[in-house]
C-alpha atoms as a PDB file:
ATOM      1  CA  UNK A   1     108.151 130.711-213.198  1.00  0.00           C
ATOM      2  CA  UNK A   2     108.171 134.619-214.015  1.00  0.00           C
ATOM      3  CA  UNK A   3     105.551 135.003-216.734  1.00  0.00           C
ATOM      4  CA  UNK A   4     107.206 138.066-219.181  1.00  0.00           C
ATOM      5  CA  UNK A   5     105.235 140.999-219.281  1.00  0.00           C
ATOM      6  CA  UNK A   6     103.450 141.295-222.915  1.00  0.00           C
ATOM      7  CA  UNK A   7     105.163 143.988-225.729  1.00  0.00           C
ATOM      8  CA  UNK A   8     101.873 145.843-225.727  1.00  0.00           C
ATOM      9  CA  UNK A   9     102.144 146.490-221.574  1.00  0.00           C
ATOM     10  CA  UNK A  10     104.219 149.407-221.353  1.00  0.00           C
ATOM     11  CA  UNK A  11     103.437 150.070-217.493  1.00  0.00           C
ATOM     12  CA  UNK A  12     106.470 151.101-215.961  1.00  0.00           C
ATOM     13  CA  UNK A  13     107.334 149.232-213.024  1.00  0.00           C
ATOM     14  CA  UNK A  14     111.105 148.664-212.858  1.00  0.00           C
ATOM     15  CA  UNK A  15     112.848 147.635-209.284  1.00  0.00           C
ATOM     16  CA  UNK A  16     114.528 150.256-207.502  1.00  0.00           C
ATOM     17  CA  UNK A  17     117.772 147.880-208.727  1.00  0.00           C
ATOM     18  CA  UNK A  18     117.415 148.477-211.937  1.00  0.00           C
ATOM     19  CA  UNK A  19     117.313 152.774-211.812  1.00  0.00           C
ATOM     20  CA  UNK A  20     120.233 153.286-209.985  1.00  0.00           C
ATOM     21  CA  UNK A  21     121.313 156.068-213.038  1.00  0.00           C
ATOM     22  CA  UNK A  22     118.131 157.734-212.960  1.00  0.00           C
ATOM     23  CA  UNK A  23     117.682 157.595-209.423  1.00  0.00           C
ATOM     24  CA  UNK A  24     120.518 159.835-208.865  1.00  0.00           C
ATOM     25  CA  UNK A  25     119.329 162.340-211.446  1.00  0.00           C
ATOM     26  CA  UNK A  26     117.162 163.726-208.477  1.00  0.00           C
ATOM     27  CA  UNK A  27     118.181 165.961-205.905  1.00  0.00           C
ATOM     28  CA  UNK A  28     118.503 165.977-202.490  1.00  0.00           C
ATOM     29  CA  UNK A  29     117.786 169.311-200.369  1.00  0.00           C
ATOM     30  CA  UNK A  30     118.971 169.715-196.805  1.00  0.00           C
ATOM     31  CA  UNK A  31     120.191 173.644-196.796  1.00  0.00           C
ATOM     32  CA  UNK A  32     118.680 177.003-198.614  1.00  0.00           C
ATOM     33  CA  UNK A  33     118.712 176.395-202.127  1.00  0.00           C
ATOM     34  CA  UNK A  34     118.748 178.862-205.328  1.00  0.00           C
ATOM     35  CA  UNK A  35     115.856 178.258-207.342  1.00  0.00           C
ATOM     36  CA  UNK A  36     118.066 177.372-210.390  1.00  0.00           C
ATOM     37  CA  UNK A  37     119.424 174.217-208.316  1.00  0.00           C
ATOM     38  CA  UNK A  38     115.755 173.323-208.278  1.00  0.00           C
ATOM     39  CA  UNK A  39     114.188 173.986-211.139  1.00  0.00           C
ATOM     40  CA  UNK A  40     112.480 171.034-213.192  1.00  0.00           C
ATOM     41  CA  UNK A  41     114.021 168.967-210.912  1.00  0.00           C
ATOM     42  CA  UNK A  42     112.434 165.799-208.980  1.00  0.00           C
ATOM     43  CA  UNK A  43     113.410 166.227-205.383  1.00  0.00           C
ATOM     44  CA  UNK A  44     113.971 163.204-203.473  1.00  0.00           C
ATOM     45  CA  UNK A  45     112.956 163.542-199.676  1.00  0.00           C
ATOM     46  CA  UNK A  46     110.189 164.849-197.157  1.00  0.00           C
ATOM     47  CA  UNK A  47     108.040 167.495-198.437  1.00  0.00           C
ATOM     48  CA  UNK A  48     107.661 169.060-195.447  1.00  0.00           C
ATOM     49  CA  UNK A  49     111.628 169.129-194.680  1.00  0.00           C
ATOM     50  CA  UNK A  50     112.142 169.910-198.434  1.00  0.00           C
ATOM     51  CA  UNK A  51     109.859 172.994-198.799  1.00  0.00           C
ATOM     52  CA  UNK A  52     111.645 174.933-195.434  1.00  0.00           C
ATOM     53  CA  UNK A  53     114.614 174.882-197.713  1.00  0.00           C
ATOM     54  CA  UNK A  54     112.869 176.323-200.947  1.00  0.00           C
ATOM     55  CA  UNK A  55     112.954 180.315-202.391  1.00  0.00           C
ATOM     56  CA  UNK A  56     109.638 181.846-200.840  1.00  0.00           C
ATOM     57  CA  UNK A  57     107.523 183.280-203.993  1.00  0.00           C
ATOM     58  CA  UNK A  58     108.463 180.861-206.588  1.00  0.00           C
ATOM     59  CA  UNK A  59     105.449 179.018-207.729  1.00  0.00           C
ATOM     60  CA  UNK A  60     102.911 180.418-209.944  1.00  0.00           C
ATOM     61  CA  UNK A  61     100.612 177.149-209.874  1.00  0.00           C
ATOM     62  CA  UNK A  62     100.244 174.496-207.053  1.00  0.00           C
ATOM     63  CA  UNK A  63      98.779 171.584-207.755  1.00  0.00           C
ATOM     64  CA  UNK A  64      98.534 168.907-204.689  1.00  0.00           C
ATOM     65  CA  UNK A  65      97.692 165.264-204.917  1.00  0.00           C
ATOM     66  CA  UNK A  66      97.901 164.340-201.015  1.00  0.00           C
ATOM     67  CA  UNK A  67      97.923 160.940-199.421  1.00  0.00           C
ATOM     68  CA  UNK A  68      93.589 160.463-199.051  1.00  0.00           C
ATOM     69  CA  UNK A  69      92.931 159.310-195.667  1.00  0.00           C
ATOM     70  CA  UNK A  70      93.040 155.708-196.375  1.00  0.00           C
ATOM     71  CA  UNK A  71      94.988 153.073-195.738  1.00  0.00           C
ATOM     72  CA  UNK A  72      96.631 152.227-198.487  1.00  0.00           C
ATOM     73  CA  UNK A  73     100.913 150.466-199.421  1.00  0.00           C
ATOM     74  CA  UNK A  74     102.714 153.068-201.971  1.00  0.00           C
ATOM     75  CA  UNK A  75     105.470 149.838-202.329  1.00  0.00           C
ATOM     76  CA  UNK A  76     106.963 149.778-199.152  1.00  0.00           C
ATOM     77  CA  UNK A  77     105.791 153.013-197.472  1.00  0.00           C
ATOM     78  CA  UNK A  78     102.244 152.002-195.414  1.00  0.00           C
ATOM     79  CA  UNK A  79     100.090 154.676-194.973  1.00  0.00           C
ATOM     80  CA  UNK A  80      97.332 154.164-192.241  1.00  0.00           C
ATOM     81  CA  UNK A  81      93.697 155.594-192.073  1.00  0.00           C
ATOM     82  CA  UNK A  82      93.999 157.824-189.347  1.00  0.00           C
ATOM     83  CA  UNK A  83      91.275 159.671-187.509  1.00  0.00           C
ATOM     84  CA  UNK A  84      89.495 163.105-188.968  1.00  0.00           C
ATOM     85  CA  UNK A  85      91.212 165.786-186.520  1.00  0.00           C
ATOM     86  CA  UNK A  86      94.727 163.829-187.760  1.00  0.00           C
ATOM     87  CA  UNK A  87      94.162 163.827-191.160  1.00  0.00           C
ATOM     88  CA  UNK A  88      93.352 167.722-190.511  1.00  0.00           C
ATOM     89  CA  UNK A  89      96.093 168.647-188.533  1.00  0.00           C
ATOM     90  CA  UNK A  90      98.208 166.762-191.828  1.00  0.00           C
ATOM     91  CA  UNK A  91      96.249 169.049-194.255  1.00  0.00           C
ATOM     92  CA  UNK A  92      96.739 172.185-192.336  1.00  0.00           C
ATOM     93  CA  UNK A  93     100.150 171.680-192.257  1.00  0.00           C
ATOM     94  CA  UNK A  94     101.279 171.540-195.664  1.00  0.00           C
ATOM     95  CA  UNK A  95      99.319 174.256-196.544  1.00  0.00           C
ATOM     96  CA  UNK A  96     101.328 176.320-193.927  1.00  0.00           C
ATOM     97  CA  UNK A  97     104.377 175.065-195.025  1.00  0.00           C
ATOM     98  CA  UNK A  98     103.324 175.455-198.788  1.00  0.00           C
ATOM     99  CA  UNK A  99     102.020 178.673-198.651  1.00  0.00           C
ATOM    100  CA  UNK A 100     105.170 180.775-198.448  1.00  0.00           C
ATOM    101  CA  UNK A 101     106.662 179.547-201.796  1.00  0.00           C
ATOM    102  CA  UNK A 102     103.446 181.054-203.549  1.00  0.00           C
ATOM    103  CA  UNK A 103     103.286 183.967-205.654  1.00  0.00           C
ATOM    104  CA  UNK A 104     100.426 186.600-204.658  1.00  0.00           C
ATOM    105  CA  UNK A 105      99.404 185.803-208.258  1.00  0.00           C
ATOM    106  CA  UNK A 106      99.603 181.772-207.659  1.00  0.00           C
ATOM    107  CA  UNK A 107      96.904 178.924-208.378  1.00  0.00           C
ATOM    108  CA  UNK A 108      96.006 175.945-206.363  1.00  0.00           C
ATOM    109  CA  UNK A 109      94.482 172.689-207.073  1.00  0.00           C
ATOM    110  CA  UNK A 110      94.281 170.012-204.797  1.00  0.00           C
ATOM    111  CA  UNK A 111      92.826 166.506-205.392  1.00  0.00           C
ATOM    112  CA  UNK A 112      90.554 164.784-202.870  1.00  0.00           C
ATOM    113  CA  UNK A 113      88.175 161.779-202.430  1.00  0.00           C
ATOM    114  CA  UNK A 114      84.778 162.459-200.910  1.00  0.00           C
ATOM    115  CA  UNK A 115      85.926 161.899-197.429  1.00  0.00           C
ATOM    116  CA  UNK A 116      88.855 163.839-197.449  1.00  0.00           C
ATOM    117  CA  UNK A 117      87.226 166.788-199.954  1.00  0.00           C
ATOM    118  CA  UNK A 118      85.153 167.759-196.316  1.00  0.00           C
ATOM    119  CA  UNK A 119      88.824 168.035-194.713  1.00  0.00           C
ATOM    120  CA  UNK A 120      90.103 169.994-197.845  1.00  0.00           C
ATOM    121  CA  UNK A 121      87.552 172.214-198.873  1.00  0.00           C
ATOM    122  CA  UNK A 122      87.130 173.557-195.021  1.00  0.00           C
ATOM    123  CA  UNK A 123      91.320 174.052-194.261  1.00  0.00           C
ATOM    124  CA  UNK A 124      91.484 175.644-197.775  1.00  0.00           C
ATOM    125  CA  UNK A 125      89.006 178.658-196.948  1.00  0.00           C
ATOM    126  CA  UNK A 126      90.755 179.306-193.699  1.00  0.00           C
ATOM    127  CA  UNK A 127      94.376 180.138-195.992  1.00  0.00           C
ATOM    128  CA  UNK A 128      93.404 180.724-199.427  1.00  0.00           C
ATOM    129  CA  UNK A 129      90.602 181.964-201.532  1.00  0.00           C
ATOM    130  CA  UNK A 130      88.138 179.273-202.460  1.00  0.00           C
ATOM    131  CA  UNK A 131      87.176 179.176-206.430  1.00  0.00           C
ATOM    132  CA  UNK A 132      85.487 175.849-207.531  1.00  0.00           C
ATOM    133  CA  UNK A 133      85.399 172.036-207.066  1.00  0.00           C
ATOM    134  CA  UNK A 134      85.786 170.201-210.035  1.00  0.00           C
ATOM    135  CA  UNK A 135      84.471 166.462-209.736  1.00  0.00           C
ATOM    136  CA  UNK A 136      85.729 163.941-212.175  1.00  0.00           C
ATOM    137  CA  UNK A 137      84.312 160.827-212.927  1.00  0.00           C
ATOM    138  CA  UNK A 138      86.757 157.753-212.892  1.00  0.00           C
ATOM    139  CA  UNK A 139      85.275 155.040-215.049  1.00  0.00           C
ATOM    140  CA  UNK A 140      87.568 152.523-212.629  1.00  0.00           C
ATOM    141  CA  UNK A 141      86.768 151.526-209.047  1.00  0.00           C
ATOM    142  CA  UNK A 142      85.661 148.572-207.027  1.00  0.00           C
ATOM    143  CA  UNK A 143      81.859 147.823-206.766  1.00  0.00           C
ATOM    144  CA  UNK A 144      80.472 147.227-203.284  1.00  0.00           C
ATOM    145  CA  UNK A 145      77.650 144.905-201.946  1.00  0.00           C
ATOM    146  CA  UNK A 146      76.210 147.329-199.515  1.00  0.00           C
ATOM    147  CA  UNK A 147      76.901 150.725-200.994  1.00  0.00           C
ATOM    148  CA  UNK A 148      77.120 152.903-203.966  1.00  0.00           C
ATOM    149  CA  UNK A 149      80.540 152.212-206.140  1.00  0.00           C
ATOM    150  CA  UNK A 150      82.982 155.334-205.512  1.00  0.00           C
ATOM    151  CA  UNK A 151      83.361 156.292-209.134  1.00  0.00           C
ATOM    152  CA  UNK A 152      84.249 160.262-208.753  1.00  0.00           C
ATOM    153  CA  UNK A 153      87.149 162.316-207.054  1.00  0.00           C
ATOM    154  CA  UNK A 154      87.185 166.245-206.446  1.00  0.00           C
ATOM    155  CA  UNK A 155      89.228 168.838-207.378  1.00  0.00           C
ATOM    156  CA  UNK A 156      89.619 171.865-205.330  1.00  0.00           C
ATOM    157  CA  UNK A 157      90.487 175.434-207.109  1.00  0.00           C
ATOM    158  CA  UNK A 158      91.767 177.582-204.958  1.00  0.00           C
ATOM    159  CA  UNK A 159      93.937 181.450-205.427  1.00  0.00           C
ATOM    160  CA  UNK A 160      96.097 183.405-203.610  1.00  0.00           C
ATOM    161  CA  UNK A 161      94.323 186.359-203.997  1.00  0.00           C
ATOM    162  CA  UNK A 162      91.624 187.997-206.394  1.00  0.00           C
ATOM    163  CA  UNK A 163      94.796 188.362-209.203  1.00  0.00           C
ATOM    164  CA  UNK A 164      95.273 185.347-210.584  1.00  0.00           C
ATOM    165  CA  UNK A 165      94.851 184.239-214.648  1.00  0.00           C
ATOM    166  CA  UNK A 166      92.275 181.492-216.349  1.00  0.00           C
ATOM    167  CA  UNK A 167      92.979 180.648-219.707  1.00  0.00           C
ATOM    168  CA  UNK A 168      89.189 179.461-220.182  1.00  0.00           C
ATOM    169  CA  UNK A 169      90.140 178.998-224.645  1.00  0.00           C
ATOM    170  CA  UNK A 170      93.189 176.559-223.716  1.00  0.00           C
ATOM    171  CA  UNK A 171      90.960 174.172-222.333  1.00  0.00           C
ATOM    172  CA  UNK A 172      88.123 173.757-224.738  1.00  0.00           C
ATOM    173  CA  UNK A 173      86.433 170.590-224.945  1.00  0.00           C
ATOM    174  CA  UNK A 174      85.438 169.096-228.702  1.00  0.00           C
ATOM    175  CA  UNK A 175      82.482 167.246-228.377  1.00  0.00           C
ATOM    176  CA  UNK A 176      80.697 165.516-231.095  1.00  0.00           C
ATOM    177  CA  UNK A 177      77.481 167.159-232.693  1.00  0.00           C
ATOM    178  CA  UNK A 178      74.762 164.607-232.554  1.00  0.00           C
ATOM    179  CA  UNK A 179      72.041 166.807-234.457  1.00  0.00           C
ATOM    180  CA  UNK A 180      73.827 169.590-236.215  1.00  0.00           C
ATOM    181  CA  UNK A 181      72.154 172.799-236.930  1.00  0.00           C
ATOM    182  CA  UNK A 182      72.491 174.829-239.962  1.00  0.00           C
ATOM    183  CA  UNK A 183      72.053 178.389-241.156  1.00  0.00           C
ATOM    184  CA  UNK A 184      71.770 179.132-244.463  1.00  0.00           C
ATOM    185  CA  UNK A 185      73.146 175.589-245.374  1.00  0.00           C
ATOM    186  CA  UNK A 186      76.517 175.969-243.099  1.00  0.00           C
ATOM    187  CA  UNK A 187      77.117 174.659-240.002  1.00  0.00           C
ATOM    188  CA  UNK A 188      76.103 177.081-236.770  1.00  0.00           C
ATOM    189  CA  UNK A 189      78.668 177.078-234.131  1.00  0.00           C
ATOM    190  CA  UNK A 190      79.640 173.612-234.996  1.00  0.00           C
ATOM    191  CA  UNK A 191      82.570 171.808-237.466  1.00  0.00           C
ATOM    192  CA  UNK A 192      82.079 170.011-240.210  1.00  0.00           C
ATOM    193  CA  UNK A 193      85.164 166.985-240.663  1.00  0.00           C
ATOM    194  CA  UNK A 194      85.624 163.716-242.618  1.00  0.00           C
ATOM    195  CA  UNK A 195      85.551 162.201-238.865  1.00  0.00           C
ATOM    196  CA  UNK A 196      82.257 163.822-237.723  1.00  0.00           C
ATOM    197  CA  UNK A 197      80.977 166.356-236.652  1.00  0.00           C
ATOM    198  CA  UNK A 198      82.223 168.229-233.588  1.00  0.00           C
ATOM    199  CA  UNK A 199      81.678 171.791-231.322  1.00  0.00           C
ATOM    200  CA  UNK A 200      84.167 173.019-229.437  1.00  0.00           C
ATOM    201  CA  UNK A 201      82.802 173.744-225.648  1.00  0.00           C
ATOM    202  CA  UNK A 202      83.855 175.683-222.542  1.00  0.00           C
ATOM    203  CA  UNK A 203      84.372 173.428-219.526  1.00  0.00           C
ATOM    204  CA  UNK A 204      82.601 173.094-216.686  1.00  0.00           C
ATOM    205  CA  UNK A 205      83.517 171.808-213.080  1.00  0.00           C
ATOM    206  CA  UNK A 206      82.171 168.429-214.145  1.00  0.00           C
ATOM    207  CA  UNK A 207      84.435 166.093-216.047  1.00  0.00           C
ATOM    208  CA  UNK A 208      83.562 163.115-217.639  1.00  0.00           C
ATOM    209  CA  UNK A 209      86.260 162.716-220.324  1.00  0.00           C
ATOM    210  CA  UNK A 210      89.219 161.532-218.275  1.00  0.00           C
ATOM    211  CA  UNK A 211      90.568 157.871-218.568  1.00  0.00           C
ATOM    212  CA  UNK A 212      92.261 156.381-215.546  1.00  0.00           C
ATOM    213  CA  UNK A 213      95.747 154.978-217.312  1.00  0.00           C
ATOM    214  CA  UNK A 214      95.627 151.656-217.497  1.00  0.00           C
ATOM    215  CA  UNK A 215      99.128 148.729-218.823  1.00  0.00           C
ATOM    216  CA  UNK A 216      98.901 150.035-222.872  1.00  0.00           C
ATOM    217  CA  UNK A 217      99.272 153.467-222.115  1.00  0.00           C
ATOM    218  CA  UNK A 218     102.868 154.758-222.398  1.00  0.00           C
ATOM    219  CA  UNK A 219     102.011 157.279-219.147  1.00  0.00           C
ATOM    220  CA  UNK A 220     101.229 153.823-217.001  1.00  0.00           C
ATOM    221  CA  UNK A 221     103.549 153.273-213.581  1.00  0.00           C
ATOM    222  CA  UNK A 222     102.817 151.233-210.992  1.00  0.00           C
ATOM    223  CA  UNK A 223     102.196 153.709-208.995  1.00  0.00           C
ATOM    224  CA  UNK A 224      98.833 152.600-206.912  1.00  0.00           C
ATOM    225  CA  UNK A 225      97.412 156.058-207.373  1.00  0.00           C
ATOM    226  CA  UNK A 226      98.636 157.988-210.232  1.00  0.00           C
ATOM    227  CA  UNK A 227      96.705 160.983-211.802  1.00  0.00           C
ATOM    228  CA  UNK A 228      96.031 160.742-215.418  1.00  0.00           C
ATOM    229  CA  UNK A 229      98.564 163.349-217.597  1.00  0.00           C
ATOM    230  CA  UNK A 230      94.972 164.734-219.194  1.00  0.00           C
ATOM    231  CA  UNK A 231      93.601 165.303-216.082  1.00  0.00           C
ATOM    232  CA  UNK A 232      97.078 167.678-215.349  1.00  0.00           C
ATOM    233  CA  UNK A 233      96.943 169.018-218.327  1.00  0.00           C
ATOM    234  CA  UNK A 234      93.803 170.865-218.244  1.00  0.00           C
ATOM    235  CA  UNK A 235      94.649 172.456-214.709  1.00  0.00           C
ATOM    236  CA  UNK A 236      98.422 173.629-216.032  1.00  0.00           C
ATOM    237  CA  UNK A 237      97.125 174.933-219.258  1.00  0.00           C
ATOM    238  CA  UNK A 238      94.234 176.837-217.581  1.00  0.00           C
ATOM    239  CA  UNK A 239      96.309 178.165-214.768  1.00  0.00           C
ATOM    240  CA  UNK A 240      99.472 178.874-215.957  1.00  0.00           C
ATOM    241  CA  UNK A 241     101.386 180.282-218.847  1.00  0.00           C
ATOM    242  CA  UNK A 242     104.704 178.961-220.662  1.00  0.00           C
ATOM    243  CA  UNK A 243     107.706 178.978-218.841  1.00  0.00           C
ATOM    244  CA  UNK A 244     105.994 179.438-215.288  1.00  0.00           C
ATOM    245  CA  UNK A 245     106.823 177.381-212.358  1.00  0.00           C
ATOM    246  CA  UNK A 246     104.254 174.645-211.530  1.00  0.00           C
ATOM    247  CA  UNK A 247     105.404 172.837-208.012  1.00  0.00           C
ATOM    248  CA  UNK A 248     103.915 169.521-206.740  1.00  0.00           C
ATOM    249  CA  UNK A 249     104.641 168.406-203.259  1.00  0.00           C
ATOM    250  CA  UNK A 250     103.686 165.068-203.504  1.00  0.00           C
ATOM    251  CA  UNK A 251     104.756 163.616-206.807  1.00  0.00           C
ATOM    252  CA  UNK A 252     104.378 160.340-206.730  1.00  0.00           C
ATOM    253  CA  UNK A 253     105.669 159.054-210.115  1.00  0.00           C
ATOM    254  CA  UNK A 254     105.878 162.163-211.820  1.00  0.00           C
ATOM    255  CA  UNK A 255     102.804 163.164-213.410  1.00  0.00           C
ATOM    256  CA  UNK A 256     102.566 166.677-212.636  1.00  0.00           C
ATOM    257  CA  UNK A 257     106.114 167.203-213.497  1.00  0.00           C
ATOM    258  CA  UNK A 258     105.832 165.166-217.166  1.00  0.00           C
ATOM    259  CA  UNK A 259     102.664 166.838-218.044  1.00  0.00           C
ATOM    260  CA  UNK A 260     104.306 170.623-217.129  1.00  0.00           C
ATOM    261  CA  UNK A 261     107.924 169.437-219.115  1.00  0.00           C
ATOM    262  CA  UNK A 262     105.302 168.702-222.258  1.00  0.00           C
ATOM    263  CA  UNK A 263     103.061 171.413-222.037  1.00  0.00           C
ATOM    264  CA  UNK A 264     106.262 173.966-221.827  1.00  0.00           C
ATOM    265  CA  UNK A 265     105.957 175.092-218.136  1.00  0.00           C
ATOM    266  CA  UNK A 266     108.742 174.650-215.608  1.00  0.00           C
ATOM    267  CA  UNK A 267     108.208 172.295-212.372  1.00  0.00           C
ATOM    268  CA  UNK A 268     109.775 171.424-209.045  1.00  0.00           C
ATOM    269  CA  UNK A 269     108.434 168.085-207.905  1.00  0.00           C
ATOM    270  CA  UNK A 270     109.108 166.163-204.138  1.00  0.00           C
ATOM    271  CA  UNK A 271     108.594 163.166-204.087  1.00  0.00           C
ATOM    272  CA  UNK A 272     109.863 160.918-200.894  1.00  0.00           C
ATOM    273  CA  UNK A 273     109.806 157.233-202.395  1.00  0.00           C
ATOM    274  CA  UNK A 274     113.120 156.438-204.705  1.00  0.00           C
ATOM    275  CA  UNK A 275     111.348 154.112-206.238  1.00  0.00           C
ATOM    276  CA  UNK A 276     108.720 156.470-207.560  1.00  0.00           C
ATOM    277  CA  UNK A 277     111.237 159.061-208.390  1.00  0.00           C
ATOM    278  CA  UNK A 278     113.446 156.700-210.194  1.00  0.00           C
ATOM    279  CA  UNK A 279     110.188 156.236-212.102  1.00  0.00           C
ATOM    280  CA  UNK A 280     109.513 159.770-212.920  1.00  0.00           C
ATOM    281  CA  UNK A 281     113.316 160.372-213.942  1.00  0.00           C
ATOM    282  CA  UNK A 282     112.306 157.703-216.812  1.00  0.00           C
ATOM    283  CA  UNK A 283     109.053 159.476-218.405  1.00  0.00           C
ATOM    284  CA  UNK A 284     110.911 162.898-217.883  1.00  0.00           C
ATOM    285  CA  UNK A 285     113.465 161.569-220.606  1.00  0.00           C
ATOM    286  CA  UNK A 286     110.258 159.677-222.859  1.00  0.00           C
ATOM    287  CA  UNK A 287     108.782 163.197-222.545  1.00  0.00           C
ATOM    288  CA  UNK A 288     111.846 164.440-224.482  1.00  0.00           C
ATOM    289  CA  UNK A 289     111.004 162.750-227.187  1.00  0.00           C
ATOM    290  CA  UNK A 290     107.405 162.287-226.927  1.00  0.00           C
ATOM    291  CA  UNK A 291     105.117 165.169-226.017  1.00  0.00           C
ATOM    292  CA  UNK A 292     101.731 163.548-226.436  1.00  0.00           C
ATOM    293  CA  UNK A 293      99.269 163.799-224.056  1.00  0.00           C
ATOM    294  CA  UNK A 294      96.316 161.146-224.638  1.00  0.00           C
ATOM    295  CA  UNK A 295      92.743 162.755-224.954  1.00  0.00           C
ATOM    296  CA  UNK A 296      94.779 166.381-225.704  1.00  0.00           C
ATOM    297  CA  UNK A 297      95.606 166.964-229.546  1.00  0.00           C
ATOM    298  CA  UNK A 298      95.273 169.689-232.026  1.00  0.00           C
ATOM    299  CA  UNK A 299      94.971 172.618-229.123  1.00  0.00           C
ATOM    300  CA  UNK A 300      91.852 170.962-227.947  1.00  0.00           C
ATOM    301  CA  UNK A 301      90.777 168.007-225.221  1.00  0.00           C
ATOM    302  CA  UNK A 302      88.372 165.192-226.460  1.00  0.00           C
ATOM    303  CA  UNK A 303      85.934 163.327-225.476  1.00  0.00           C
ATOM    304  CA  UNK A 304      86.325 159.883-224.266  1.00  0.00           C
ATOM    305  CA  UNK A 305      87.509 157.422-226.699  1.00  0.00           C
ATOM    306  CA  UNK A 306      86.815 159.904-229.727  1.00  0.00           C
ATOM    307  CA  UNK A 307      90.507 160.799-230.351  1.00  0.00           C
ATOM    308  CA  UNK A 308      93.126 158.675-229.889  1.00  0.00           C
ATOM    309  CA  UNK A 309      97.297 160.868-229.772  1.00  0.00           C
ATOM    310  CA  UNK A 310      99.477 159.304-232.355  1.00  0.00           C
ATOM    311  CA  UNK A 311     102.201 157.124-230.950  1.00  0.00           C
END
């Protein structure tokens, strides 16, 4: 017996079957394309095939999510822990490949675990101009007998050159004011609301306010791996402006590409696994409709379980 999945679980998991109409909304690229053909499109194929047939100087942000050295089953498609020098080889070559469709002006982010953040950091400085690494704490992950639970992933920030734009005041953080200072009876760099009290904060490369999404969240697939649309939406708001091309070469089920369509930005996403694209061709027509991002409202990100977007 198939136990039904409960009204409040709104994980999206639907067979490959049942998407045949979205499906086909992506595209496929096997010849030179005009970036028009492409644009806030999911791409269905290789990334590496897909890319030799895209307009060079295109992008103004990258972000990356690639496969971590592990072994892990994205439905169907087995992906094996391979050796260091491999996984390296792997790394430099979609930055090679990548590189091209970058503006001079362009942004890169690329996500990591800590074992393949040594890989990434080190092929990064060798074609692009090292910024930061951001680490962000999951508050999800196994526990281990015989070593310290893996609770925290990297970001690498990367450039293209020394010209590149941070929006530092579209990513402000509103905290809540545990012992509020006054000045002359008004609150000092601080606001006063009938929900608390809160400062607004410039980020640092430490993040502690992301959730993981989990089966109530409208943004949940059942994708093994997906990146949370908060997480996305402080790297496309600080590195890019409206209307400005944000590619991701590994999509999995569409995150990037969702978070860019709400935040105003244009995307190009590749993604390799129908299934997954199917399921990205579904929150790309949600996000027509619904442009909240959880955690992000009112031009500011909050805390962790402080502000909850309207549904």
């Amino acid at each position: 017996m198939i136990k039904e999945k409960s009204k409040k679980n709104k994980t999206i998991d639907l067979k490959l079957a049942e998407m045949s109409d979205y499906v086909n909304r992506c595209v496929n690229v096997g010849s030179p394309v005009e970036f028009e053909t492409i644009r806030n499109k999911m791409i269905l194929g290789d990334a590496f095939l897909v890319m030799d047939y895209l307009p060079p100087q295109i992008v103004d942000l990258l972000i990356v999510d690639p496969p971590y050295n592990l072994s892990k089953d994205y439905h169907g498609n087995k992906i094996l822990k391979t050796t260091e020098e491999e996984y390296r080889v792997f790394t430099k070559r979609w930055m090679e490949a990548v590189k091209r469709l970058l503006k001079p002006t362009a942004s890169i982010y690329v996500c990591s675990d800590w074992t393949s953040s040594l890989v990434i950091g080190d092929e990064l400085t060798k074609h692009f101009i090292l910024q930061n690494r951001i680490t962000w704490q999951r508050e999800k992950g196994r526990g281990s007998s015989n070593n310290w639970k893996n609770g925290l992933e990297d970001i690498w920030f990367a450039t293209m050159s020394k010209d590149y734009g941070f929006h530092v005041e579209d990513v402000l953080i509103r905290k809540k004011v545990v012992a509020p200072y006054r000045e002359n009876g008004l609150p000092k760099d601080w606001e006063e609301t009938p929900s608390g009290n809160f400062r607004n904060t410039h980020p640092s490369n430490f993040w502690d306010d992301i959730t993981i999404p989990y089966w109530s969240m409208v943004e949940n697939t059942a994708h093994p791996a997906q990146k949370p649309e908060k997480l996305l939406a402080k790297l496309i708001l600080a590195s890019s402006n409206s209307g400005e091309v944000v590619l991701d070469p590994f999509a999995g089920a569409g995150s990037t590409a969702v978070t860019a369509k709400k935040l105003g930005r244009s995307f190009i996403s590749i993604e390799q696994n129908p299934l997954y694209c199917g399921w990205a061709e579904i929150r790309l027509e949600q996000a027509d409709i619904d442009k909240t991002i959880q955690g992000y409202e009112d031009g500011v990100f909050w805390e962790r379980n402080t502000r909850i977007a309207k549904r």
